[in-house]
N, C-alpha and C. Protein backbone atom coordinates (compact mmCIF):
# COMPACT_ATOMS: atom_id res chain seq x y z
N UNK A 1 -41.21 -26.39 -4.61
CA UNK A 1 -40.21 -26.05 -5.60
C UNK A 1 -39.24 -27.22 -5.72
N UNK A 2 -38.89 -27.55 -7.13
CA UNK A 2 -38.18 -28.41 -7.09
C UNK A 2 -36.57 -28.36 -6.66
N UNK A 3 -35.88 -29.36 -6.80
CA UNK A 3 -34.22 -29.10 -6.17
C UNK A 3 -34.09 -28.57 -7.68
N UNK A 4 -34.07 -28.34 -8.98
CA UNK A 4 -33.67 -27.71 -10.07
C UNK A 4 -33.88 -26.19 -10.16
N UNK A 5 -35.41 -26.47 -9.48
CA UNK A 5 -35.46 -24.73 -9.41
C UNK A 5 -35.03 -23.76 -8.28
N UNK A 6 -35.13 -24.27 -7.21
CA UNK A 6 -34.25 -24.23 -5.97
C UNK A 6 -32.46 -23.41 -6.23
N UNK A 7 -32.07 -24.59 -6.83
CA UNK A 7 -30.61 -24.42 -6.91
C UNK A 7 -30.38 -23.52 -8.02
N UNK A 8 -31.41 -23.04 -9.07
CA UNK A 8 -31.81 -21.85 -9.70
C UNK A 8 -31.72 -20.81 -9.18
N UNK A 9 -32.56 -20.84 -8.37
CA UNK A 9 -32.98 -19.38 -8.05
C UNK A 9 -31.77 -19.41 -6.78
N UNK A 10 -30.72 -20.17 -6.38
CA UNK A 10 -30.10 -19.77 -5.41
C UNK A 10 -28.47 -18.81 -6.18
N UNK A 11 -28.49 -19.78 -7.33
CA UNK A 11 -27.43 -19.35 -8.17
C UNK A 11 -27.46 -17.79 -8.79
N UNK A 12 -28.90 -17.76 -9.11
CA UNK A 12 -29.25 -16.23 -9.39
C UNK A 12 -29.27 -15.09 -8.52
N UNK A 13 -29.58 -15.59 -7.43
CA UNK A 13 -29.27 -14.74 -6.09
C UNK A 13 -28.09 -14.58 -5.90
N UNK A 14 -27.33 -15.46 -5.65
CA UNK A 14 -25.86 -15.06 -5.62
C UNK A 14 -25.22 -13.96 -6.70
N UNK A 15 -25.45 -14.51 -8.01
CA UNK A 15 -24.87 -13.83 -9.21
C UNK A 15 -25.54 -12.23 -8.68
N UNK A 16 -26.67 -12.48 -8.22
CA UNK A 16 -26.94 -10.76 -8.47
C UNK A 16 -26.43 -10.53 -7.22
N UNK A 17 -26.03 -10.97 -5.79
CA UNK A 17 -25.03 -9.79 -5.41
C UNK A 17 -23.64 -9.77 -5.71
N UNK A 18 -22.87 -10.69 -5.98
CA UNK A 18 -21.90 -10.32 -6.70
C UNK A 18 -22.06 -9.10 -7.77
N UNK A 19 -22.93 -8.78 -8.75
CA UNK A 19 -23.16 -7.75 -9.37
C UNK A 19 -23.60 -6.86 -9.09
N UNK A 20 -24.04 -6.39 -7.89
CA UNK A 20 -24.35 -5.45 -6.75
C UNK A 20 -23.12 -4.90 -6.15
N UNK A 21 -23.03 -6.04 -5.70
CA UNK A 21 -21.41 -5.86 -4.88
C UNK A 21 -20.10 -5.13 -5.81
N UNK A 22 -20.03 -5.72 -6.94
CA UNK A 22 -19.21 -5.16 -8.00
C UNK A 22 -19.20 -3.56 -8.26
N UNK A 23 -20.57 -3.38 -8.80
CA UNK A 23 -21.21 -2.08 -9.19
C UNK A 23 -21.28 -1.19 -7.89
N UNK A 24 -21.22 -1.40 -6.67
CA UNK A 24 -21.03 -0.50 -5.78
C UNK A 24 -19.83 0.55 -5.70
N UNK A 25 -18.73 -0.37 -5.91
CA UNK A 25 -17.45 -0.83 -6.07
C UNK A 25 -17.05 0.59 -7.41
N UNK A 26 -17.70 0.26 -8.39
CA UNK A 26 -17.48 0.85 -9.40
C UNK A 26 -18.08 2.35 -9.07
N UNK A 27 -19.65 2.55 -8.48
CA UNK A 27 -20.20 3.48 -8.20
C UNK A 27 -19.26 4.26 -7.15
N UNK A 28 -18.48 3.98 -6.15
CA UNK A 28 -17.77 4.62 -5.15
C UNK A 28 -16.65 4.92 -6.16
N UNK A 29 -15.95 4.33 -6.54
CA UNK A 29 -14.60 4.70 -7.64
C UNK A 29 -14.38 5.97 -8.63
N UNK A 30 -15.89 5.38 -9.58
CA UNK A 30 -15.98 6.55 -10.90
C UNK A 30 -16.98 7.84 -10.05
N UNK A 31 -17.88 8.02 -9.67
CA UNK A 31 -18.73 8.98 -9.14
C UNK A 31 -17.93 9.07 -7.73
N UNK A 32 -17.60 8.63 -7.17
CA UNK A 32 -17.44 9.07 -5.56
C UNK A 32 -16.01 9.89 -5.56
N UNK A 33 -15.05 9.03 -6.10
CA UNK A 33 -13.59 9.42 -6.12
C UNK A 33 -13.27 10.39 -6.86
N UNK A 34 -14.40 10.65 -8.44
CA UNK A 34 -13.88 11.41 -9.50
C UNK A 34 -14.85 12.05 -9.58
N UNK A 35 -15.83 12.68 -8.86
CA UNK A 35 -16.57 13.41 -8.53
C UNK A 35 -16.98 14.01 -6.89
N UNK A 36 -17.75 13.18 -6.08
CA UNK A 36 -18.23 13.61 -4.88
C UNK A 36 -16.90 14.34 -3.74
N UNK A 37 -15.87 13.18 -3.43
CA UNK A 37 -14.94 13.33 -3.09
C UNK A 37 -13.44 13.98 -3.71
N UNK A 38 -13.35 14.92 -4.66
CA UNK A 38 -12.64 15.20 -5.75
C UNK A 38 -11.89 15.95 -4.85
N UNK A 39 -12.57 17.19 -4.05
CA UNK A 39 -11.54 18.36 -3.15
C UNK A 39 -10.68 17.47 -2.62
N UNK A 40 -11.14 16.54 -1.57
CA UNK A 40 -10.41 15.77 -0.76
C UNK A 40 -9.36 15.32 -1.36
N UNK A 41 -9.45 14.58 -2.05
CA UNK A 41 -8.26 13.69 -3.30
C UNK A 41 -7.46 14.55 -3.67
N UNK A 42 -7.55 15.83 -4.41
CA UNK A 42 -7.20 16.74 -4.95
C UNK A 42 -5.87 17.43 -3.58
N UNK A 43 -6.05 17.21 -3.18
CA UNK A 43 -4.97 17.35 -1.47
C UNK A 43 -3.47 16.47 -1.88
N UNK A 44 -3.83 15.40 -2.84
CA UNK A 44 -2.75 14.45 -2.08
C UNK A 44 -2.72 14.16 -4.00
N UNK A 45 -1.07 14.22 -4.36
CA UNK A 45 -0.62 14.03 -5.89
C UNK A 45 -0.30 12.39 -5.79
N UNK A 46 -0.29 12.71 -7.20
CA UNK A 46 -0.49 11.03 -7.51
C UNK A 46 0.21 11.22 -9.47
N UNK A 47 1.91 10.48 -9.53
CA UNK A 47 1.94 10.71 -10.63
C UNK A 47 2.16 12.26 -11.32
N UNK A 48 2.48 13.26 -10.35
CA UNK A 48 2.46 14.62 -10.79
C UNK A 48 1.15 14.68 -10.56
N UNK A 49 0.06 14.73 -10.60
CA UNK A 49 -1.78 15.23 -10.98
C UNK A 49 -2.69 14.91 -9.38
N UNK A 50 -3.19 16.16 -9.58
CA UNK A 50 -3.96 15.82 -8.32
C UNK A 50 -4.61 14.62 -8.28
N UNK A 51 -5.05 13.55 -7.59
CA UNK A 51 -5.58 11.89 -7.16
C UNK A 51 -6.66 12.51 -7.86
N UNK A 52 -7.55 13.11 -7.13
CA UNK A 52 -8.88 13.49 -7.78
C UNK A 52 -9.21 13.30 -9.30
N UNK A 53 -8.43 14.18 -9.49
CA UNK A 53 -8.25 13.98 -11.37
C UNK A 53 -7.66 13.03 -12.07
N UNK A 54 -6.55 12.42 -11.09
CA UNK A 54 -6.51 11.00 -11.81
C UNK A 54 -7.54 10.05 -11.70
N UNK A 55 -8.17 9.73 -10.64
CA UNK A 55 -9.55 8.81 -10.46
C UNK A 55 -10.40 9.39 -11.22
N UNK A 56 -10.47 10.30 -11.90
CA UNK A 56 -11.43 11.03 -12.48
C UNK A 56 -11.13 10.46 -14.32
N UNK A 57 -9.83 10.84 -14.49
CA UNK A 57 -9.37 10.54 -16.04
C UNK A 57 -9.14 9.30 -15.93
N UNK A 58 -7.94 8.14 -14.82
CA UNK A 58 -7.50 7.35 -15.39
C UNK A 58 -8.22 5.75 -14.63
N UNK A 59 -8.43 6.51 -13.05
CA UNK A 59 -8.39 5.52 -12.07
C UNK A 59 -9.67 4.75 -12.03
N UNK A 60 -10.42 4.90 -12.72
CA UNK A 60 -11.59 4.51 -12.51
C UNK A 60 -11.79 3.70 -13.85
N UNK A 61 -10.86 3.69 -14.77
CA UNK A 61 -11.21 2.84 -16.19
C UNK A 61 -10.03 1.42 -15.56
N UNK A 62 -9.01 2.15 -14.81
CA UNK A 62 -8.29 0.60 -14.37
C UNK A 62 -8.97 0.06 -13.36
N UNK A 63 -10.20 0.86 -12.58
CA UNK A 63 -10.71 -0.05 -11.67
C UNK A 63 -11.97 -0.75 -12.15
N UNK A 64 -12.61 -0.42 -13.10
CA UNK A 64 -13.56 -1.07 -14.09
C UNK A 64 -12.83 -2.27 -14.98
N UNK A 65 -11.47 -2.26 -15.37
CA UNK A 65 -11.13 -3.39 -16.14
C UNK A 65 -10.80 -4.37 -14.78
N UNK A 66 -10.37 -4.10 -13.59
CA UNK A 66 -9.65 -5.25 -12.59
C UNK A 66 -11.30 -5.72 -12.48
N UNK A 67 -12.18 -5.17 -12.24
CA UNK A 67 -13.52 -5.51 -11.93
C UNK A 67 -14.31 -6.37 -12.95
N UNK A 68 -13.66 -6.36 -13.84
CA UNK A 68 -14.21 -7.05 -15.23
C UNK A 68 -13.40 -8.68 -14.28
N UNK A 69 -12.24 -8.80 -14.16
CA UNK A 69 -11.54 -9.69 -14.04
C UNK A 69 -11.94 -10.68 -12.93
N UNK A 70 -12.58 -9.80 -11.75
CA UNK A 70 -12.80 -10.06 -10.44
C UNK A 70 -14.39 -10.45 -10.78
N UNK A 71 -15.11 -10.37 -11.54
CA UNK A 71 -15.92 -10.76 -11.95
C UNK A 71 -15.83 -12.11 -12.66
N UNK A 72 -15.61 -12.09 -13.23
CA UNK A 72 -14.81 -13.61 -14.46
C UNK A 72 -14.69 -14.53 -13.00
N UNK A 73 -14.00 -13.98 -12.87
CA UNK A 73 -13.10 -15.16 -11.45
C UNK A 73 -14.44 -15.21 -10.73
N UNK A 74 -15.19 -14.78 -10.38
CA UNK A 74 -16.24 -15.02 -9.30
C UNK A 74 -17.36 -15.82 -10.23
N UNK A 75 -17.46 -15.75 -11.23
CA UNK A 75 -18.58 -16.33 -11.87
C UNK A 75 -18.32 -17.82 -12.03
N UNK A 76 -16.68 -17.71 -12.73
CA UNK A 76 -16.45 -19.23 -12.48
C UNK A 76 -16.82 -20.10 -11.42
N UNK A 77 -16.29 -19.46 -10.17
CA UNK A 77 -16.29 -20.07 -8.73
C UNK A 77 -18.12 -20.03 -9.10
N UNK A 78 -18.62 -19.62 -8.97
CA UNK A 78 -20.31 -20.09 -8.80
C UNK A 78 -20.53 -20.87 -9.77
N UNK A 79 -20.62 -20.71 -10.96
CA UNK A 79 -20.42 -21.52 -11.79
C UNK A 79 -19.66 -23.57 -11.65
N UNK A 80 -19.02 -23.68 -10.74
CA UNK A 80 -18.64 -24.49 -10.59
C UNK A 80 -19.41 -24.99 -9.10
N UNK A 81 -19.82 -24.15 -8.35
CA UNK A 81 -20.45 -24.78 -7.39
C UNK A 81 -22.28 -25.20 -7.43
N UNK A 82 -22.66 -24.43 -8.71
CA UNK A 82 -23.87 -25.28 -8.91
C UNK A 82 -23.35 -26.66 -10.20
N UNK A 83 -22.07 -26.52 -10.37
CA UNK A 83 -22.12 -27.14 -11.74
C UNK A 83 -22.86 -26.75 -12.98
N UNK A 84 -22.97 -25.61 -13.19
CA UNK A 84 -23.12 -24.88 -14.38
C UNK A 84 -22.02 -24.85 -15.74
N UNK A 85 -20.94 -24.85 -15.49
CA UNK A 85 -19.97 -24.45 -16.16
C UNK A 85 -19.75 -24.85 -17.42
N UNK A 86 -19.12 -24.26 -18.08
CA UNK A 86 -19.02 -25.08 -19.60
C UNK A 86 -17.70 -25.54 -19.66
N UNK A 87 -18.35 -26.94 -20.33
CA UNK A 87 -17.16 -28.14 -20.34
C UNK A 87 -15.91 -27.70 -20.99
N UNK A 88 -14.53 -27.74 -20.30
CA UNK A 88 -13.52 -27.42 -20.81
C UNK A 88 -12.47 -28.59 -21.50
C-alpha cells in the first residue's frame, strides 16, 4: 500500500470513530435520557419540568447542535493533520 493510500485509510478510520464516538453521545442523550432513563430524571426538576422531559423536549436538540460544533472542531484538527484542509 502506498504512503497515499495508507494515510487514507488512516484518516478515514479516525473520521469514523470520531463519528461513532459522537453518535454514541447523541444515542445516550436523545434515547437514553429522554426515554430509557426518563423515571430516574423525572426525580430531579430542571427549570420547573421534570429533567426527563426536558432531555426529552429540549435537552437533546442542544446536545445535537454542541455536537454539530464538536464535530466541526474535530474534523478540522484531522483535517489538518493529514493536510487535507481547504486552503483558507
Amino acid at each position: 500500500m502506498s504512503d497515499t493510500n495508507a494515510a487514507a485509510a488512516a484518516y478515514w478510520k479516525e473520521n469514523v470513530r470520531i463519528l461513532l464516538s459522537l453518535l454514541a453521545v447523541w444515542f445516550v442523550v436523545s434515547f437514553g435520557c429522554g426515554i430509557l432513563f426518563v423515571d430516574e430524571l423525572d426525580k430531579i426538576q430542571f427549570g420547573g419540568f421534570p429533567l426527563g422531559f426536558w432531555f426529552a423536549q429540549q435537552g437533546s436538540i442542544y446536545t445535537f447542535l454542541i455536537l454539530i460544533f464538536v464535530y466541526i472542531s474535530k474534523m478540522n484538527k484531522l483535517d489538518h493533520k493529514y493536510n487535507v484542509h481547504e486552503e483558507e
